[in-house]
PDB file of N, CA and C in Angstrom:
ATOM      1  N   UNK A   1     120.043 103.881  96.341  1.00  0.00           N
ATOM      2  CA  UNK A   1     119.579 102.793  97.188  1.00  0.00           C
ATOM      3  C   UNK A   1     118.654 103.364  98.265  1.00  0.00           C
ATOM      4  N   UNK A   2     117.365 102.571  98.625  1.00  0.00           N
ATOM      5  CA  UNK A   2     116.808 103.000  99.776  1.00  0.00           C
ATOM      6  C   UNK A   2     116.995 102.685 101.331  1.00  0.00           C
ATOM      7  N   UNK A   3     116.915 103.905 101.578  1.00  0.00           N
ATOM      8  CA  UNK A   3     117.464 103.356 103.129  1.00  0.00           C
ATOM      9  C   UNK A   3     116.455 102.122 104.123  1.00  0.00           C
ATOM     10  N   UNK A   4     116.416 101.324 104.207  1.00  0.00           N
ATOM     11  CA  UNK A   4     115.618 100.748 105.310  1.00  0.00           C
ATOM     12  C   UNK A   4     115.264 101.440 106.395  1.00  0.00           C
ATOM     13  N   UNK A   5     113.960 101.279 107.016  1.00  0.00           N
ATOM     14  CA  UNK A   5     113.608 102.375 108.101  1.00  0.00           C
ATOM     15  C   UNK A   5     113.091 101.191 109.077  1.00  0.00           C
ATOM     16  N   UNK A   6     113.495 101.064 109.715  1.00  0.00           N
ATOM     17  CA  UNK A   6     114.015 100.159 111.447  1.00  0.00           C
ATOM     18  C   UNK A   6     111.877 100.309 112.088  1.00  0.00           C
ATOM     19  N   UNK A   7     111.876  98.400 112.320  1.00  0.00           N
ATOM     20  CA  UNK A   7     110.268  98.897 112.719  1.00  0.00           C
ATOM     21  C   UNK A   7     110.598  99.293 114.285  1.00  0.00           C
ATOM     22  N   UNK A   8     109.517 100.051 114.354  1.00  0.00           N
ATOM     23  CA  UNK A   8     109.531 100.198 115.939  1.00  0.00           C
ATOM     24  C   UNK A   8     109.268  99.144 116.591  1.00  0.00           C
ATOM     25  N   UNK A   9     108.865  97.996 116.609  1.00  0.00           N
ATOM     26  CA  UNK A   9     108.489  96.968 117.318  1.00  0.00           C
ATOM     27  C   UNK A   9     109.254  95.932 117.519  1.00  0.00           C
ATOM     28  N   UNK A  10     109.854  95.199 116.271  1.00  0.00           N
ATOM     29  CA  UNK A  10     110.246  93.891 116.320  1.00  0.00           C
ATOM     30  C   UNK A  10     111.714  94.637 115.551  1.00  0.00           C
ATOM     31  N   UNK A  11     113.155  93.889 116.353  1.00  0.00           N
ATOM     32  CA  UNK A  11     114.174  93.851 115.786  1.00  0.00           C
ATOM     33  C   UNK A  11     114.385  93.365 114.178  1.00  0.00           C
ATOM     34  N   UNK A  12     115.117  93.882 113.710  1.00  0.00           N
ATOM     35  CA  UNK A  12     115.468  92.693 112.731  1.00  0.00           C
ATOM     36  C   UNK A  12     115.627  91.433 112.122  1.00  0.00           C
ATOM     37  N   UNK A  13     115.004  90.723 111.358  1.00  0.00           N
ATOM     38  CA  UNK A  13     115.360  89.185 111.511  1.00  0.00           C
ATOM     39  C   UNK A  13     113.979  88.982 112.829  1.00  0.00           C
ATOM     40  N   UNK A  14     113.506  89.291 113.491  1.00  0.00           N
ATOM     41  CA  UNK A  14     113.001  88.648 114.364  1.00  0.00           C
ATOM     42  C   UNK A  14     111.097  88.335 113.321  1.00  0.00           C
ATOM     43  N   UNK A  15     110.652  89.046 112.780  1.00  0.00           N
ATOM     44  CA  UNK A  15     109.473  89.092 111.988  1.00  0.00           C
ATOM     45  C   UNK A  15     108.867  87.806 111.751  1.00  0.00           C
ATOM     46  N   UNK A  16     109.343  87.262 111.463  1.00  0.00           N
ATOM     47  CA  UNK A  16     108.997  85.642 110.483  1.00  0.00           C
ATOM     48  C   UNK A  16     108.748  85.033 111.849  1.00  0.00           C
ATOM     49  N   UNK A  17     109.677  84.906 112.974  1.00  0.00           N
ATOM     50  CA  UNK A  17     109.884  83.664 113.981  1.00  0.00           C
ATOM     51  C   UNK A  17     108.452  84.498 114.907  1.00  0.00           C
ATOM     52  N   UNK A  18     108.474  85.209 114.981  1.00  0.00           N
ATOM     53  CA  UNK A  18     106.924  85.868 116.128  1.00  0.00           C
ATOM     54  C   UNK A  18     105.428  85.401 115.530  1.00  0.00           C
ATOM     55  N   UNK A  19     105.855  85.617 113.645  1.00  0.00           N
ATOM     56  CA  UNK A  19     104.643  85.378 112.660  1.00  0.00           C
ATOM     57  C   UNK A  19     104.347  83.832 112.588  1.00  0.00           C
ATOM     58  N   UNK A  20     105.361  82.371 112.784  1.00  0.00           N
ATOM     59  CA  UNK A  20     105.596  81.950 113.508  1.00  0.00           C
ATOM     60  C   UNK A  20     104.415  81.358 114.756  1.00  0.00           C
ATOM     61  N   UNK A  21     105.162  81.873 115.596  1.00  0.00           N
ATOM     62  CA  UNK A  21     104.414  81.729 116.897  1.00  0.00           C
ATOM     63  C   UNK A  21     103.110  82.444 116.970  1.00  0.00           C
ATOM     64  N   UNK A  22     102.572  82.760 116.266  1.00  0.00           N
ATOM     65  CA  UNK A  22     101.446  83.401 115.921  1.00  0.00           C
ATOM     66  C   UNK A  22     100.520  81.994 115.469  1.00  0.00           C
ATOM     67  N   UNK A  23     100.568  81.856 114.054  1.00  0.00           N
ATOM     68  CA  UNK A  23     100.193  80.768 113.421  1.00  0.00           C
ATOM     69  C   UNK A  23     100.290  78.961 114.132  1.00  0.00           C
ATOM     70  N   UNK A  24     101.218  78.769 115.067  1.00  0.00           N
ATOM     71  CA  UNK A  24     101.232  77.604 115.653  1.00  0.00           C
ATOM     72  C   UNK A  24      99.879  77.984 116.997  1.00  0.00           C
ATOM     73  N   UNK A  25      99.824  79.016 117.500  1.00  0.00           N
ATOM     74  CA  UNK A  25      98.262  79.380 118.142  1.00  0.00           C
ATOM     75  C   UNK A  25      97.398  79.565 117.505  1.00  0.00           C
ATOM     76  N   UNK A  26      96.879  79.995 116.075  1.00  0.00           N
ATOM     77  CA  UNK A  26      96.087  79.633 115.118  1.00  0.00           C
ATOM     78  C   UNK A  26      95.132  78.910 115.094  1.00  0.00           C
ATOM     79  N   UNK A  27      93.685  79.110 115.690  1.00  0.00           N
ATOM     80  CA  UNK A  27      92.302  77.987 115.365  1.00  0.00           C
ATOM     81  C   UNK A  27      92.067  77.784 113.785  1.00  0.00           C
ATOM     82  N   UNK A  28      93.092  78.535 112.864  1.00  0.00           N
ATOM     83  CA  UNK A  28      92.645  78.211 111.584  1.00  0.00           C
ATOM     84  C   UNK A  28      93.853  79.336 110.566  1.00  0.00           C
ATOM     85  N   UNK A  29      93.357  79.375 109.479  1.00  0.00           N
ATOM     86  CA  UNK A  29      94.566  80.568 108.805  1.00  0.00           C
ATOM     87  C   UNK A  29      94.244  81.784 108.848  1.00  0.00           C
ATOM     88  N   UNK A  30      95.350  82.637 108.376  1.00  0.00           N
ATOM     89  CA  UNK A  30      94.972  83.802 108.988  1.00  0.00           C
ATOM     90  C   UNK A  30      95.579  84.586 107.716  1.00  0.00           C
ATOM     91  N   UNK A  31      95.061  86.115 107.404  1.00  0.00           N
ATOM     92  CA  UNK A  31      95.822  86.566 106.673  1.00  0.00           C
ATOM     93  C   UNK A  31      97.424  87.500 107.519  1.00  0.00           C
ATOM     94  N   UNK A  32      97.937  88.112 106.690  1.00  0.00           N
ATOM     95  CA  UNK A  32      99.291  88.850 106.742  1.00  0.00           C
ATOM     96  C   UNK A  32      98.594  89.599 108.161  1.00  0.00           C
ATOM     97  N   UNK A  33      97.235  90.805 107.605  1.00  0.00           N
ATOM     98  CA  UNK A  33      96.674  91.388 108.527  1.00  0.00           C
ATOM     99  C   UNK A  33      96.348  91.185 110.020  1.00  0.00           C
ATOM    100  N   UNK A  34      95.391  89.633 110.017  1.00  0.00           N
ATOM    101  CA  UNK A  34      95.562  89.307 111.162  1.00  0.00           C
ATOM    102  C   UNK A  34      96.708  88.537 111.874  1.00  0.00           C
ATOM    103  N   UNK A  35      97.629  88.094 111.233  1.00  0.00           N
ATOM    104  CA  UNK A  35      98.737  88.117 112.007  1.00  0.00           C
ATOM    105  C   UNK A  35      99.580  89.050 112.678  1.00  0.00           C
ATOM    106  N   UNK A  36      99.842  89.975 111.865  1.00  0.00           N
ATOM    107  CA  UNK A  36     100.054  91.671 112.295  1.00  0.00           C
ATOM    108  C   UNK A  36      99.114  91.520 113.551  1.00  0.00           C
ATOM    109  N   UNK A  37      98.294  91.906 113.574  1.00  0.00           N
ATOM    110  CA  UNK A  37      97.368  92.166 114.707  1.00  0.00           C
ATOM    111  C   UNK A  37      97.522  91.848 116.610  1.00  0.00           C
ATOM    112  N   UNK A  38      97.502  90.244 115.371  1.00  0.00           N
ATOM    113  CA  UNK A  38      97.949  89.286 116.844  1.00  0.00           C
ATOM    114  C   UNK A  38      99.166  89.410 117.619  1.00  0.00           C
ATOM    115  N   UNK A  39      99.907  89.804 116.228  1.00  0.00           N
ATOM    116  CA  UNK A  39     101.650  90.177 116.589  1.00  0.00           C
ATOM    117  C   UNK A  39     101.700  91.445 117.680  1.00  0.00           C
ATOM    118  N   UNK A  40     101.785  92.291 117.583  1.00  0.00           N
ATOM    119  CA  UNK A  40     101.152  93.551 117.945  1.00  0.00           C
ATOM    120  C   UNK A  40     100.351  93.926 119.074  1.00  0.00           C
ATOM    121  N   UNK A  41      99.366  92.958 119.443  1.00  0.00           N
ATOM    122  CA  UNK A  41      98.442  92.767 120.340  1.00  0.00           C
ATOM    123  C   UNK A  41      99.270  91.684 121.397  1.00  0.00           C
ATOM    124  N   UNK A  42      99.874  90.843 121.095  1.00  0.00           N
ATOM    125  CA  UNK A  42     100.977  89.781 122.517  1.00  0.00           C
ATOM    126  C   UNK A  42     102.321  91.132 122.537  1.00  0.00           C
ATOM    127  N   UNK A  43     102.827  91.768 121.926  1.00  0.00           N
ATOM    128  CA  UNK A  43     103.945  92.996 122.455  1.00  0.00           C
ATOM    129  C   UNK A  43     103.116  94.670 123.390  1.00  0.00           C
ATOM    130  N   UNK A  44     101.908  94.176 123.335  1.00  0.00           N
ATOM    131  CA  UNK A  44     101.349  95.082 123.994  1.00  0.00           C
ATOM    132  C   UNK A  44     100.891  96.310 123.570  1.00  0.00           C
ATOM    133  N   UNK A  45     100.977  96.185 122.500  1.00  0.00           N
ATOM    134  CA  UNK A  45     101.463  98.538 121.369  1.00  0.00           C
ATOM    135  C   UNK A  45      99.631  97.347 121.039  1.00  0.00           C
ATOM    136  N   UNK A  46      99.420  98.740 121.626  1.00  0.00           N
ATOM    137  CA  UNK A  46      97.814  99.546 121.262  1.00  0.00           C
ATOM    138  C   UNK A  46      97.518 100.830 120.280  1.00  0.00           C
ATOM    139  N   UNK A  47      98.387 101.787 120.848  1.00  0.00           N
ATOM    140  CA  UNK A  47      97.925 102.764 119.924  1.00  0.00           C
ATOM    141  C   UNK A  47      99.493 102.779 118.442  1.00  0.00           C
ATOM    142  N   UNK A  48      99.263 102.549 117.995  1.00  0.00           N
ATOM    143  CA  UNK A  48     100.024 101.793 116.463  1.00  0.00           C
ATOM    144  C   UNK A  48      99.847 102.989 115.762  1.00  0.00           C
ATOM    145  N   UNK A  49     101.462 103.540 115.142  1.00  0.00           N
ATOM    146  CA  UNK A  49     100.689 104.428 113.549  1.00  0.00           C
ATOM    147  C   UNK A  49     100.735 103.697 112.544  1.00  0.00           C
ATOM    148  N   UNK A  50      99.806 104.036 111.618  1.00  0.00           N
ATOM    149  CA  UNK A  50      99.143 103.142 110.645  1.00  0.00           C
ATOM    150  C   UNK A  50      99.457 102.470 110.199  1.00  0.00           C
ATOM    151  N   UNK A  51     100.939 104.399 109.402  1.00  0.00           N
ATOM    152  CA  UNK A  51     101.989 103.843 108.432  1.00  0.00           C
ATOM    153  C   UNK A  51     102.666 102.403 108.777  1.00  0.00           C
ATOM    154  N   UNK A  52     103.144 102.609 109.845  1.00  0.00           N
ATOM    155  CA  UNK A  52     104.227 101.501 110.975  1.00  0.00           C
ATOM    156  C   UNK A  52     103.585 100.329 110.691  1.00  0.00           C
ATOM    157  N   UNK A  53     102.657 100.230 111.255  1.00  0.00           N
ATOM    158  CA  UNK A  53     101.514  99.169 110.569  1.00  0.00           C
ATOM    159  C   UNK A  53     101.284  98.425 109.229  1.00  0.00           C
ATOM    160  N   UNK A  54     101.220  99.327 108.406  1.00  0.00           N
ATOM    161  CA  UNK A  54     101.015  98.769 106.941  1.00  0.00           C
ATOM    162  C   UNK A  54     102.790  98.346 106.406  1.00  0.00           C
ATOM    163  N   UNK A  55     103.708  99.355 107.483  1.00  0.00           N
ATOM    164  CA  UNK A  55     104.910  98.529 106.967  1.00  0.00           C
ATOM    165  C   UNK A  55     105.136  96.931 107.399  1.00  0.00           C
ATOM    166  N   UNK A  56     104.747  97.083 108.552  1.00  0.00           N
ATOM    167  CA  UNK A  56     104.998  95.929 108.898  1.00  0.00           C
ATOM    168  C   UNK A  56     104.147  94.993 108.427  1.00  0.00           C
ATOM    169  N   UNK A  57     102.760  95.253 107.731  1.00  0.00           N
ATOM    170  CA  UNK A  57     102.062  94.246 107.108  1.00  0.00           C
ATOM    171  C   UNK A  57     102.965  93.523 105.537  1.00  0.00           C
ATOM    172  N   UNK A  58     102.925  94.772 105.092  1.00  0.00           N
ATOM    173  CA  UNK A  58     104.114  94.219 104.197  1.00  0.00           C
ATOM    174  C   UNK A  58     105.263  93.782 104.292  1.00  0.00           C
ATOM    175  N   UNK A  59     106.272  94.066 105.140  1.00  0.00           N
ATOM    176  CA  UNK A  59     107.263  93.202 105.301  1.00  0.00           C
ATOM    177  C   UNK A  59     106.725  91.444 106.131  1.00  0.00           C
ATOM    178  N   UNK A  60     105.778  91.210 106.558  1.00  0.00           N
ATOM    179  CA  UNK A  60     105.647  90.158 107.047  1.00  0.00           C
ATOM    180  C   UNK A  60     105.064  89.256 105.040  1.00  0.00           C
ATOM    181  N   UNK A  61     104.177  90.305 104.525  1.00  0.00           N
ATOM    182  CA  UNK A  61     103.740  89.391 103.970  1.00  0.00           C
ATOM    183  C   UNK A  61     105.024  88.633 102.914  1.00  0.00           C
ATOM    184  N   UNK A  62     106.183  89.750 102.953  1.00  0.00           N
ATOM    185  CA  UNK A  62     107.274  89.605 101.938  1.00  0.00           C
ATOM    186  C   UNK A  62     107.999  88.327 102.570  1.00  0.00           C
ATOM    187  N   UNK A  63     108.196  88.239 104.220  1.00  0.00           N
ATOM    188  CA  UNK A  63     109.046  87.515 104.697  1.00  0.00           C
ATOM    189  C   UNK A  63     108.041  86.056 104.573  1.00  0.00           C
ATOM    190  N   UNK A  64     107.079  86.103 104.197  1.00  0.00           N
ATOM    191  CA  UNK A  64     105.918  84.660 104.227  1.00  0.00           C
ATOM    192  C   UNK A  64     105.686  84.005 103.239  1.00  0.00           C
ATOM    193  N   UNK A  65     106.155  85.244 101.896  1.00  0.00           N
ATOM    194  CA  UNK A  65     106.032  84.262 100.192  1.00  0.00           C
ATOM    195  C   UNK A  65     107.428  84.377 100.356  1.00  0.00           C
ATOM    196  N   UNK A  66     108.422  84.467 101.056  1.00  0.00           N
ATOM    197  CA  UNK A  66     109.578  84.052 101.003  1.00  0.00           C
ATOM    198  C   UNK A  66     109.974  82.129 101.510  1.00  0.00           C
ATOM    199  N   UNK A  67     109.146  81.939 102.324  1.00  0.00           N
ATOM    200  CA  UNK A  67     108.865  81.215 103.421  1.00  0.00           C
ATOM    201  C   UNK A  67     107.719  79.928 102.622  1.00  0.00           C
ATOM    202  N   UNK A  68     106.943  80.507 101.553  1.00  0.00           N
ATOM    203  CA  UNK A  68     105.963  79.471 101.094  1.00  0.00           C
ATOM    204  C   UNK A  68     106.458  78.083 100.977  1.00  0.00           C
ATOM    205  N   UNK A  69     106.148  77.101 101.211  1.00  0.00           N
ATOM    206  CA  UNK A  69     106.579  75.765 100.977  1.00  0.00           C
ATOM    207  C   UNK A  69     107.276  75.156 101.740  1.00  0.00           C
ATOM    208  N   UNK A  70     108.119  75.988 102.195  1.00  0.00           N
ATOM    209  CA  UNK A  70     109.018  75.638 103.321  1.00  0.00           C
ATOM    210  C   UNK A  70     108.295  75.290 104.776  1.00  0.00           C
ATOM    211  N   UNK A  71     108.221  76.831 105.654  1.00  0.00           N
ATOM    212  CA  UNK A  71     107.503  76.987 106.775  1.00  0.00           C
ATOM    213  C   UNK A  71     106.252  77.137 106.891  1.00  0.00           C
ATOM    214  N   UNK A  72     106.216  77.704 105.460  1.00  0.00           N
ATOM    215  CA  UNK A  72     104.221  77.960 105.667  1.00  0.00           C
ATOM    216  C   UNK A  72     103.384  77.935 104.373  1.00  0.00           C
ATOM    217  N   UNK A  73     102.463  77.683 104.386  1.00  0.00           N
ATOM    218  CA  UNK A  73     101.713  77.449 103.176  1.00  0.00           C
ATOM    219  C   UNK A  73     100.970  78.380 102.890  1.00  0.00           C
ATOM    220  N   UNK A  74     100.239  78.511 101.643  1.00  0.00           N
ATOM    221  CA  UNK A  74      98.776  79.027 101.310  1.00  0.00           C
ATOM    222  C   UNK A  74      97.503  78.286 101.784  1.00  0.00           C
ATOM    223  N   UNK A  75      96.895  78.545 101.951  1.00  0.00           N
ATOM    224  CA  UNK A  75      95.110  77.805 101.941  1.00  0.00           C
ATOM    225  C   UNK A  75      94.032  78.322 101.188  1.00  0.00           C
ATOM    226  N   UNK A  76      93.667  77.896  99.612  1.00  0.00           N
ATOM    227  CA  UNK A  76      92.721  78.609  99.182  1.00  0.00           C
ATOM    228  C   UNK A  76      92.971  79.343  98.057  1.00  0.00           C
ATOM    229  N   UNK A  77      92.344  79.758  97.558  1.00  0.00           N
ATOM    230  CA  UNK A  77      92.569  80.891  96.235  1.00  0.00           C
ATOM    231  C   UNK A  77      92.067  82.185  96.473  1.00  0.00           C
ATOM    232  N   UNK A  78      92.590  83.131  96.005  1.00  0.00           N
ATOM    233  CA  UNK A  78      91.793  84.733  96.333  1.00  0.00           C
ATOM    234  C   UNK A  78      93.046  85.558  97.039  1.00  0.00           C
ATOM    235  N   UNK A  79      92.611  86.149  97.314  1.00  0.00           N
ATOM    236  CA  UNK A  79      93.069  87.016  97.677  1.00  0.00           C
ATOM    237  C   UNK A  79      92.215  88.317  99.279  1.00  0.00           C
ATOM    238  N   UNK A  80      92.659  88.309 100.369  1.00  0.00           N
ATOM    239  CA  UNK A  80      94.460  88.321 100.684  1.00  0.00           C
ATOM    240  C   UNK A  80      94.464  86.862 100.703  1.00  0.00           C
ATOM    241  N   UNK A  81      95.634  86.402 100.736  1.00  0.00           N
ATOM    242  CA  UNK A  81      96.341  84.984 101.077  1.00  0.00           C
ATOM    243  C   UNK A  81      95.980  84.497 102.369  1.00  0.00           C
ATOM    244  N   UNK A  82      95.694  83.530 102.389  1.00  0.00           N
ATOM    245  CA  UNK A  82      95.522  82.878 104.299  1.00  0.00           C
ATOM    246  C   UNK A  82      96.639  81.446 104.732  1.00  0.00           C
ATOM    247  N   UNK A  83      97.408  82.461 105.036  1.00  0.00           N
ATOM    248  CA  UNK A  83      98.645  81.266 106.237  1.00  0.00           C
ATOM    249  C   UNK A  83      98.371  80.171 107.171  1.00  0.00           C
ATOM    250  N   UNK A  84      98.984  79.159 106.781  1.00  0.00           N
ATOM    251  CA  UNK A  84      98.869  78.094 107.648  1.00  0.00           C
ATOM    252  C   UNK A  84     100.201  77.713 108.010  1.00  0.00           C
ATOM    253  N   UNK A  85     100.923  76.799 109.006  1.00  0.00           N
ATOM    254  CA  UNK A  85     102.024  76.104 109.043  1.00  0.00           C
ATOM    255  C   UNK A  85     102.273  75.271 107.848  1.00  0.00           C
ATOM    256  N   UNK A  86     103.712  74.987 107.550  1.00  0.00           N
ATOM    257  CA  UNK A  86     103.486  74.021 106.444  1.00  0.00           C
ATOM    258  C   UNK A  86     103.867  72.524 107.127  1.00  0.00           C
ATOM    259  N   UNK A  87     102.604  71.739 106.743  1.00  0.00           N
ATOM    260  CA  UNK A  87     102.741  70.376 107.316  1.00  0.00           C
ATOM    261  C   UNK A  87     103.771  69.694 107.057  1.00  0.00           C
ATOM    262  N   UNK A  88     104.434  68.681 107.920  1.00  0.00           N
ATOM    263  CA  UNK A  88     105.786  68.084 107.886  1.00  0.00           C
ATOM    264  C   UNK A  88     105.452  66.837 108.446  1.00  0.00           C
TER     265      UNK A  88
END
């Protein structure tokens, strides 16, 4: 089994609800990337290692096609994916 390795930034469980509050400030969709960004950029961490980074790009994008239909949608075809809220 692999061990999980703890992000430096955001607790556990907390990922989705920040990604979240990200997207409800949103002028439009965004990918995994720029949500990361934005995420990242409101906790203040400037100088970021990459790795840390690309983990956390991937675990957001995992916690968001978890999330499709429900909380948040796709917009579009292609690739990367671009997040929106999902309308209710």
């Amino acid at each position: 089994m692999k061990r999980r390795r703890p992000n430096p930034w955001f607790k556990r469980g907390t990922v989705f609800g920040h990604a979240l509050d990200v997207l409800r400030e949103a002028e439009g969709p965004l990918t995994a990337r720029e949500v990361t960004g934005r995420m990242l950029a409101a906790k203040g961490v400037a100088d970021a290692d990459q790795k840390a980074v690309r983990d956390l790009i991937g675990a957001l994008n995992s916690s968001l096609q978890n999330h499709r239909g429900k909380a948040v949608e796709t917009v579009g075809d292609g690739m990367p994916a671009r997040w929106i809220l999902a309308s209710r």
